[in-house]
PDB file of N, CA and C in Angstrom:
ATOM      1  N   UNK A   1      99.288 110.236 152.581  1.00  0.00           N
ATOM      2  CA  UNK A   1      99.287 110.726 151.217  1.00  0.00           C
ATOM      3  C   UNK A   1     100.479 111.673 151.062  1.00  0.00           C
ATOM      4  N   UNK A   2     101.212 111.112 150.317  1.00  0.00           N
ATOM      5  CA  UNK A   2     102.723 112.479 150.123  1.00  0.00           C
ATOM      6  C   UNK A   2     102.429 113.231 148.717  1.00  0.00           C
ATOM      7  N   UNK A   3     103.145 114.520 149.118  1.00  0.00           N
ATOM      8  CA  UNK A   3     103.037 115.664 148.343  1.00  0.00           C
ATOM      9  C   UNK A   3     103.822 115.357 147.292  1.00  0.00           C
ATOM     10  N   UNK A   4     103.927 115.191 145.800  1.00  0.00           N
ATOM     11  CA  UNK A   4     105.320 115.486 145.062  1.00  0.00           C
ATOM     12  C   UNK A   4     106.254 116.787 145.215  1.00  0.00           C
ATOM     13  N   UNK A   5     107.328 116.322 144.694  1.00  0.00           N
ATOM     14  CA  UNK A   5     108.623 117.755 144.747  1.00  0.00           C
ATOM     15  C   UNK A   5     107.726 118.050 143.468  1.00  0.00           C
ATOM     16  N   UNK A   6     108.027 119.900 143.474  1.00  0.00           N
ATOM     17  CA  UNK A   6     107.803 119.770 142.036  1.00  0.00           C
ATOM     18  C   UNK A   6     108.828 120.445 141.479  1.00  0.00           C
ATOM     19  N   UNK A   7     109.588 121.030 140.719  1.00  0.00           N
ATOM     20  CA  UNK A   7     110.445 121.595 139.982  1.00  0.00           C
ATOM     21  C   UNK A   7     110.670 123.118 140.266  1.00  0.00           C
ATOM     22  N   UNK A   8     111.646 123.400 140.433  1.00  0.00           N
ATOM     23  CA  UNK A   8     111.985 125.045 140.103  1.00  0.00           C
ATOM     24  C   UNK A   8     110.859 125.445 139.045  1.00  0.00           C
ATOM     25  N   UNK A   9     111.236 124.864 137.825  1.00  0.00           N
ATOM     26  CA  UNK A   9     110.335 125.305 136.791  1.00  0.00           C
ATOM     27  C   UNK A   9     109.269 125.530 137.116  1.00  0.00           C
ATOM     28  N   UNK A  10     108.354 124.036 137.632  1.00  0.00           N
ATOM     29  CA  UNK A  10     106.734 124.358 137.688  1.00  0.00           C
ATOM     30  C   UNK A  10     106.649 125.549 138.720  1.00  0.00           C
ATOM     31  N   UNK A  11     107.338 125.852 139.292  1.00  0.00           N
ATOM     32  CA  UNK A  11     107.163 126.833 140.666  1.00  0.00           C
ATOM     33  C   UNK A  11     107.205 128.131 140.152  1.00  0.00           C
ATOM     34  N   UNK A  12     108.169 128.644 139.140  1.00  0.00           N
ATOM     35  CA  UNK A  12     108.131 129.751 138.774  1.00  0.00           C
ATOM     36  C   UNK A  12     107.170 129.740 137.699  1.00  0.00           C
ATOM     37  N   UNK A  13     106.707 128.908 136.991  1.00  0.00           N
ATOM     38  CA  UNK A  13     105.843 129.117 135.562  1.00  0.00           C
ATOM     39  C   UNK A  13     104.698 129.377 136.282  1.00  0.00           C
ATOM     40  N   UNK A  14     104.031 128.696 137.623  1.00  0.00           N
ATOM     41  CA  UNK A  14     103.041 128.934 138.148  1.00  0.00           C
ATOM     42  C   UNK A  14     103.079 129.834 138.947  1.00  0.00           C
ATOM     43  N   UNK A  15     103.528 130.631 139.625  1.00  0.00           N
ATOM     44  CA  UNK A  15     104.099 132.072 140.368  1.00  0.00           C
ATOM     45  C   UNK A  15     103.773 133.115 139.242  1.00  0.00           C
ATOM     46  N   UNK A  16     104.880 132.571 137.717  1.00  0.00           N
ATOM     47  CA  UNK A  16     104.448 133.945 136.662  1.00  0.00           C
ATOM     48  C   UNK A  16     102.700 134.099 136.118  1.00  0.00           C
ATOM     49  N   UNK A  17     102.086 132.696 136.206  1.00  0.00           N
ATOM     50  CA  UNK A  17     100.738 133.019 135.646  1.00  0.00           C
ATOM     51  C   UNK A  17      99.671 133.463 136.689  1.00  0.00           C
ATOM     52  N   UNK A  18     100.222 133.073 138.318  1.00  0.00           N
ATOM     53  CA  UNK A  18      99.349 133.963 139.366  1.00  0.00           C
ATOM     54  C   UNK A  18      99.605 135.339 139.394  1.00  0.00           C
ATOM     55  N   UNK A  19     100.814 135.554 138.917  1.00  0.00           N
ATOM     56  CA  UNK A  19     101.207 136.874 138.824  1.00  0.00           C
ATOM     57  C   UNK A  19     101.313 137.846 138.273  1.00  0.00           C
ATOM     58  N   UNK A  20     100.529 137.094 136.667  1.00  0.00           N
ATOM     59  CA  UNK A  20     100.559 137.940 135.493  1.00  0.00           C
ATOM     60  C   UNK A  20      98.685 138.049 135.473  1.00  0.00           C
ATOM     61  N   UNK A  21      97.863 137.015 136.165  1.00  0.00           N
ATOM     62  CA  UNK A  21      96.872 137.275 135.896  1.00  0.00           C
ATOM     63  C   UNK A  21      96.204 138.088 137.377  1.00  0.00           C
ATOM     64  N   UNK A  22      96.636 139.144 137.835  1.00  0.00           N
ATOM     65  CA  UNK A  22      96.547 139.571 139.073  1.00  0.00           C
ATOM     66  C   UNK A  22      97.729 140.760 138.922  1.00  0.00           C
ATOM     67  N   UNK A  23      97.171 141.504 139.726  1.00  0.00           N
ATOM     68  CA  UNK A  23      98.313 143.282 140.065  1.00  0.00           C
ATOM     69  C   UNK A  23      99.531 142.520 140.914  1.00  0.00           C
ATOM     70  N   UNK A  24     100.621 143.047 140.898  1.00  0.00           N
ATOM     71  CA  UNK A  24     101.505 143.556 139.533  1.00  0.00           C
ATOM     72  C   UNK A  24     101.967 143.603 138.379  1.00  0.00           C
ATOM     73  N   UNK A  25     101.479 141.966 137.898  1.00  0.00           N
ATOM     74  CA  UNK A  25     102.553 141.159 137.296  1.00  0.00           C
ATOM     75  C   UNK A  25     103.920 140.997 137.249  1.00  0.00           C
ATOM     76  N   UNK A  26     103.971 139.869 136.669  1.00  0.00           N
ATOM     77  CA  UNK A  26     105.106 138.920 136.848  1.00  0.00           C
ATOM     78  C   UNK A  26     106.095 139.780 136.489  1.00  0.00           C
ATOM     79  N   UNK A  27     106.239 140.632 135.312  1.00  0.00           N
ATOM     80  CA  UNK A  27     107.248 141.225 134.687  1.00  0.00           C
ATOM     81  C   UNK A  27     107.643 142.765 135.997  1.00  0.00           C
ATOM     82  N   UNK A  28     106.749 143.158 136.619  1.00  0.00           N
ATOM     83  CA  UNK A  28     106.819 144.475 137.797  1.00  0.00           C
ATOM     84  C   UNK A  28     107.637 143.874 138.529  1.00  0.00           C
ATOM     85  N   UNK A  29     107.040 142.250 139.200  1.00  0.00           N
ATOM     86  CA  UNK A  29     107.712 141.938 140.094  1.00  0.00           C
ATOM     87  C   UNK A  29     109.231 141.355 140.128  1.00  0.00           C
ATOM     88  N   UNK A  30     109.572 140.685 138.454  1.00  0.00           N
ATOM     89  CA  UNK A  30     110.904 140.644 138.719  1.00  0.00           C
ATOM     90  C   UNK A  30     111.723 142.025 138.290  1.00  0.00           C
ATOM     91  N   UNK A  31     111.567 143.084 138.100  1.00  0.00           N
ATOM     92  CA  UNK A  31     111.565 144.382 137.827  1.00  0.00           C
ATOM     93  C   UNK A  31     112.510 144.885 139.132  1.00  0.00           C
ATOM     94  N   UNK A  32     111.053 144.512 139.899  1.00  0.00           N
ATOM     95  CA  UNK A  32     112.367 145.127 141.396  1.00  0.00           C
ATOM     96  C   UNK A  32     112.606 144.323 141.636  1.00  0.00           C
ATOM     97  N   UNK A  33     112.458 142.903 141.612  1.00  0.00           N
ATOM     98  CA  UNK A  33     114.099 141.497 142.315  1.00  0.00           C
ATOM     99  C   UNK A  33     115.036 142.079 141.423  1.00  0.00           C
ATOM    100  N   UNK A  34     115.278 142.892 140.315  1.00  0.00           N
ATOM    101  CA  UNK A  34     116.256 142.900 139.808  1.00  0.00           C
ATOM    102  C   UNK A  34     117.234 143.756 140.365  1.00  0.00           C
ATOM    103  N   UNK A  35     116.172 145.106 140.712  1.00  0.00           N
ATOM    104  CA  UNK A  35     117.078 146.308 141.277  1.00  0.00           C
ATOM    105  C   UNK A  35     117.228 145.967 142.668  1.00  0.00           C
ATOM    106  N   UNK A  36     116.932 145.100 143.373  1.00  0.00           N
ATOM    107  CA  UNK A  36     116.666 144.496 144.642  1.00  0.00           C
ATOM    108  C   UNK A  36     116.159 145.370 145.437  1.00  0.00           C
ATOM    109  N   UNK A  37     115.062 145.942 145.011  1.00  0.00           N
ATOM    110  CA  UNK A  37     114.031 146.943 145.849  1.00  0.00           C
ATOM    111  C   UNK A  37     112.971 145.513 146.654  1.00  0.00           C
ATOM    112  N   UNK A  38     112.791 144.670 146.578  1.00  0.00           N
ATOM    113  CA  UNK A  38     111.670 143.878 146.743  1.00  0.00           C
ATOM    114  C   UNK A  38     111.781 142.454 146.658  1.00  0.00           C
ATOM    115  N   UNK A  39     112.450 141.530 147.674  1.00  0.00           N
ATOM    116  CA  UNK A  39     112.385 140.254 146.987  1.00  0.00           C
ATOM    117  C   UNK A  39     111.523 139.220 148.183  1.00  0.00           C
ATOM    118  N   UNK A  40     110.843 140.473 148.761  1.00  0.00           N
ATOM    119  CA  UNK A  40     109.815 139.555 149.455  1.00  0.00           C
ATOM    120  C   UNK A  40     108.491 139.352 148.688  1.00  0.00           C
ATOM    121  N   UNK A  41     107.987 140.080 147.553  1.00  0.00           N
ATOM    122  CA  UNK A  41     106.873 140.246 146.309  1.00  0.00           C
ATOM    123  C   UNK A  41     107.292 138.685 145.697  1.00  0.00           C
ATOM    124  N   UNK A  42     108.728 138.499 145.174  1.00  0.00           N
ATOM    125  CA  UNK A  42     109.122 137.370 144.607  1.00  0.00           C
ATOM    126  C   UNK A  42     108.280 136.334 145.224  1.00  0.00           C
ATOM    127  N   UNK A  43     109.146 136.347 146.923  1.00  0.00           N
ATOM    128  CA  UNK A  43     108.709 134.987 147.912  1.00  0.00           C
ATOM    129  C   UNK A  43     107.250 134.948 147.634  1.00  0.00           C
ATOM    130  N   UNK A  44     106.481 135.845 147.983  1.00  0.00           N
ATOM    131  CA  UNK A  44     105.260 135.904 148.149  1.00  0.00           C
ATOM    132  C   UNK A  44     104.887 135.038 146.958  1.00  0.00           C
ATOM    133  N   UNK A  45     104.696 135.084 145.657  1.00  0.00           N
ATOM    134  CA  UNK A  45     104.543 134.743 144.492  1.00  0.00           C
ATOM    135  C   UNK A  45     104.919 133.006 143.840  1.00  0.00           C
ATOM    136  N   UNK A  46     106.138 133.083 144.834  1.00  0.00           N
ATOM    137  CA  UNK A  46     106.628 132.066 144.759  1.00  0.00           C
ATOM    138  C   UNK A  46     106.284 130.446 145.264  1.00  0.00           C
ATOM    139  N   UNK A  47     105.699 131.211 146.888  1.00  0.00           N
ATOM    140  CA  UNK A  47     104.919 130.797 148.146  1.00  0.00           C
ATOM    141  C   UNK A  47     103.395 130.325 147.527  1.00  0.00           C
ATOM    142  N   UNK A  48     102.759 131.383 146.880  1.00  0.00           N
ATOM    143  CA  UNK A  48     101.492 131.068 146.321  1.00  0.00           C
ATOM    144  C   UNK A  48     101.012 130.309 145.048  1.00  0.00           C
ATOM    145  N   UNK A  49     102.332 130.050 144.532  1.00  0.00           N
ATOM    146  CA  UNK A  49     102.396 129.432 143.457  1.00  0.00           C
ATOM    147  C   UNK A  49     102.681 127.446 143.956  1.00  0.00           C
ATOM    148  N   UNK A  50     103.517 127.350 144.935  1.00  0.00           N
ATOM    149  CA  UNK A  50     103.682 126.096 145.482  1.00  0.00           C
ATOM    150  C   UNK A  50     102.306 125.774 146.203  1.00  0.00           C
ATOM    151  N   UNK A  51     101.514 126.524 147.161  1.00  0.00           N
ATOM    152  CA  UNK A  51     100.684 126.244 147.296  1.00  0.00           C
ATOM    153  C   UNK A  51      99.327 125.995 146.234  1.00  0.00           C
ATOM    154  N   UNK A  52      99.458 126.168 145.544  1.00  0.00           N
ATOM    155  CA  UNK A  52      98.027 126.377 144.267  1.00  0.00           C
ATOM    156  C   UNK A  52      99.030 124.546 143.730  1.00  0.00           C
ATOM    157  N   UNK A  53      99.884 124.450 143.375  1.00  0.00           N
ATOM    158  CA  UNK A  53     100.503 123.317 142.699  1.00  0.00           C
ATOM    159  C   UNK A  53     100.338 121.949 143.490  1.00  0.00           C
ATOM    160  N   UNK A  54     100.546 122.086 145.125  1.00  0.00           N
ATOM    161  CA  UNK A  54     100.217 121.192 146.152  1.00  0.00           C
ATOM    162  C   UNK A  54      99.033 120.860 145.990  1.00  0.00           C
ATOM    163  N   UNK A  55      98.366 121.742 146.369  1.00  0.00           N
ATOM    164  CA  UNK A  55      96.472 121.798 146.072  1.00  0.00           C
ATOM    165  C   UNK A  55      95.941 120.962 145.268  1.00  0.00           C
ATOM    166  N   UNK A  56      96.621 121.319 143.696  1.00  0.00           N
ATOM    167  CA  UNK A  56      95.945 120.551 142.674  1.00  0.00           C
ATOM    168  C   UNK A  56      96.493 118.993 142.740  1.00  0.00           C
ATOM    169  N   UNK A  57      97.458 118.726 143.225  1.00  0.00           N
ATOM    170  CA  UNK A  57      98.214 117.479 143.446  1.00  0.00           C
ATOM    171  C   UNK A  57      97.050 116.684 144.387  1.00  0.00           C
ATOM    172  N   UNK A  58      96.936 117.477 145.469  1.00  0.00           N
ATOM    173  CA  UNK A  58      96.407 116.588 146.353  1.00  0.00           C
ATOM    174  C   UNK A  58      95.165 116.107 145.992  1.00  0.00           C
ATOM    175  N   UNK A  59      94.403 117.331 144.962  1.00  0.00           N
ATOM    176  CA  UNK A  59      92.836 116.985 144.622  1.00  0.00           C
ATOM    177  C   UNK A  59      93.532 115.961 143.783  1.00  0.00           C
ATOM    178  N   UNK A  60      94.086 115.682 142.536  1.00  0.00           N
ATOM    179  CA  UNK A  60      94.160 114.885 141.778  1.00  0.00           C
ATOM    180  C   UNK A  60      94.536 113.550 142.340  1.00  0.00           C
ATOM    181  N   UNK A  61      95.087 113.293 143.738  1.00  0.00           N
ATOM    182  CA  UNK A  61      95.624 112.069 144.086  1.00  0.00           C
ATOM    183  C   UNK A  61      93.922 111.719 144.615  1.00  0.00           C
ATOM    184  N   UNK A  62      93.005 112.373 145.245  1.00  0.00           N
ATOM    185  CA  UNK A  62      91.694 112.144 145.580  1.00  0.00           C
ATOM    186  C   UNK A  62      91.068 111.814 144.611  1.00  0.00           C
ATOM    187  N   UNK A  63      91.337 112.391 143.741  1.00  0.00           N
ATOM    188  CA  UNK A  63      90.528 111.508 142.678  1.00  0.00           C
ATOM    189  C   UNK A  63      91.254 110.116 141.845  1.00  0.00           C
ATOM    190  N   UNK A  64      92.466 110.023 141.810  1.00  0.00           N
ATOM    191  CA  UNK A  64      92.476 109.299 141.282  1.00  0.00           C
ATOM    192  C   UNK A  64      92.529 107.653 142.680  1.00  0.00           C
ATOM    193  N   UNK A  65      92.382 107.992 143.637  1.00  0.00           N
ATOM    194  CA  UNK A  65      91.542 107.638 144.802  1.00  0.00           C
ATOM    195  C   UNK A  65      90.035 106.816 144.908  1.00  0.00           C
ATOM    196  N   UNK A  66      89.825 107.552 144.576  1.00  0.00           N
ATOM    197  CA  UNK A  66      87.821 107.307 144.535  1.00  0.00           C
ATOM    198  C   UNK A  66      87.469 106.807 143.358  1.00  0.00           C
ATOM    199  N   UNK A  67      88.625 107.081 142.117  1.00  0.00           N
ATOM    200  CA  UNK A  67      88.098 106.335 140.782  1.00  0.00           C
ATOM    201  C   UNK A  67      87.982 104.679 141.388  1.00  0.00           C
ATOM    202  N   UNK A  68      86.993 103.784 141.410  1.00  0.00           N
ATOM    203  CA  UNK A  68      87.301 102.774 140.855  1.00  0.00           C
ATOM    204  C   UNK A  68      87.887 102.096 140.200  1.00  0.00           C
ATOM    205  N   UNK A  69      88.325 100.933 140.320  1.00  0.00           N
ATOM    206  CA  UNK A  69      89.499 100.052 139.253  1.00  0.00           C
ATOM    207  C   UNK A  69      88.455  98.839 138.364  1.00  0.00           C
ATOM    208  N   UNK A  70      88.912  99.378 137.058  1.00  0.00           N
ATOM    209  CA  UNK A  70      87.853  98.276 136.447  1.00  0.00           C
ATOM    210  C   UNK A  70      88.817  97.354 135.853  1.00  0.00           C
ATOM    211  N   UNK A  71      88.993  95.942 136.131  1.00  0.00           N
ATOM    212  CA  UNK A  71      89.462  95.012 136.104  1.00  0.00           C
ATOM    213  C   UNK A  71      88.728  93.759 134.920  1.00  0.00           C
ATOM    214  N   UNK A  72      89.040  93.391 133.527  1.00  0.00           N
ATOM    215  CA  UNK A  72      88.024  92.357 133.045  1.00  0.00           C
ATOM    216  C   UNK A  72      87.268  92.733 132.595  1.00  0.00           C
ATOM    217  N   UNK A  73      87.302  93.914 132.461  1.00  0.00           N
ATOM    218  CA  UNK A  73      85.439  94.270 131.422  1.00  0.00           C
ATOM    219  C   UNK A  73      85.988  94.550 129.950  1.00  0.00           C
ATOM    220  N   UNK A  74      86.531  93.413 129.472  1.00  0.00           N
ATOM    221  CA  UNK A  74      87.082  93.246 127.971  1.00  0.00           C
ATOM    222  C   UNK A  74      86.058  92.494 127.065  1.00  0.00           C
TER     223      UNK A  74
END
């Protein structure tokens, strides 16, 4: 079963909503990537966001797995 790539985009849109719905938020944390006090908070965020995106990939390939194929029932 292979993983999809997924996008810069989906990676950061899903990083900003783990990160906005949870301490610091998204806006703290690029705050200090900016002043470059912190750009391991980024990774971190970044890291947890690819994983949550994999996750849902893989459940969704399981299911669309186990669905049955209905063939003829016209």
């Amino acid at each position: 079963m292979a993983i999809r790539n997924f996008t810069e985009e989906e990676v950061t849109a899903r990083a900003r909503k783990l990160a906005d719905e949870q301490e610091p938020g998204w806006e703290a944390v690029m705050a200090e990537e900016h002043v470059g006090k912190d750009t391991a908070a980024l990774r971190h965020w970044l890291q947890r966001a690819l994983e949550d995106l994999e996750a849902e990939d893989i459940t969704g390939l399981e299911v669309e797995a186990d669905t049955p194929k209905t063939v003829g029932l016209e």
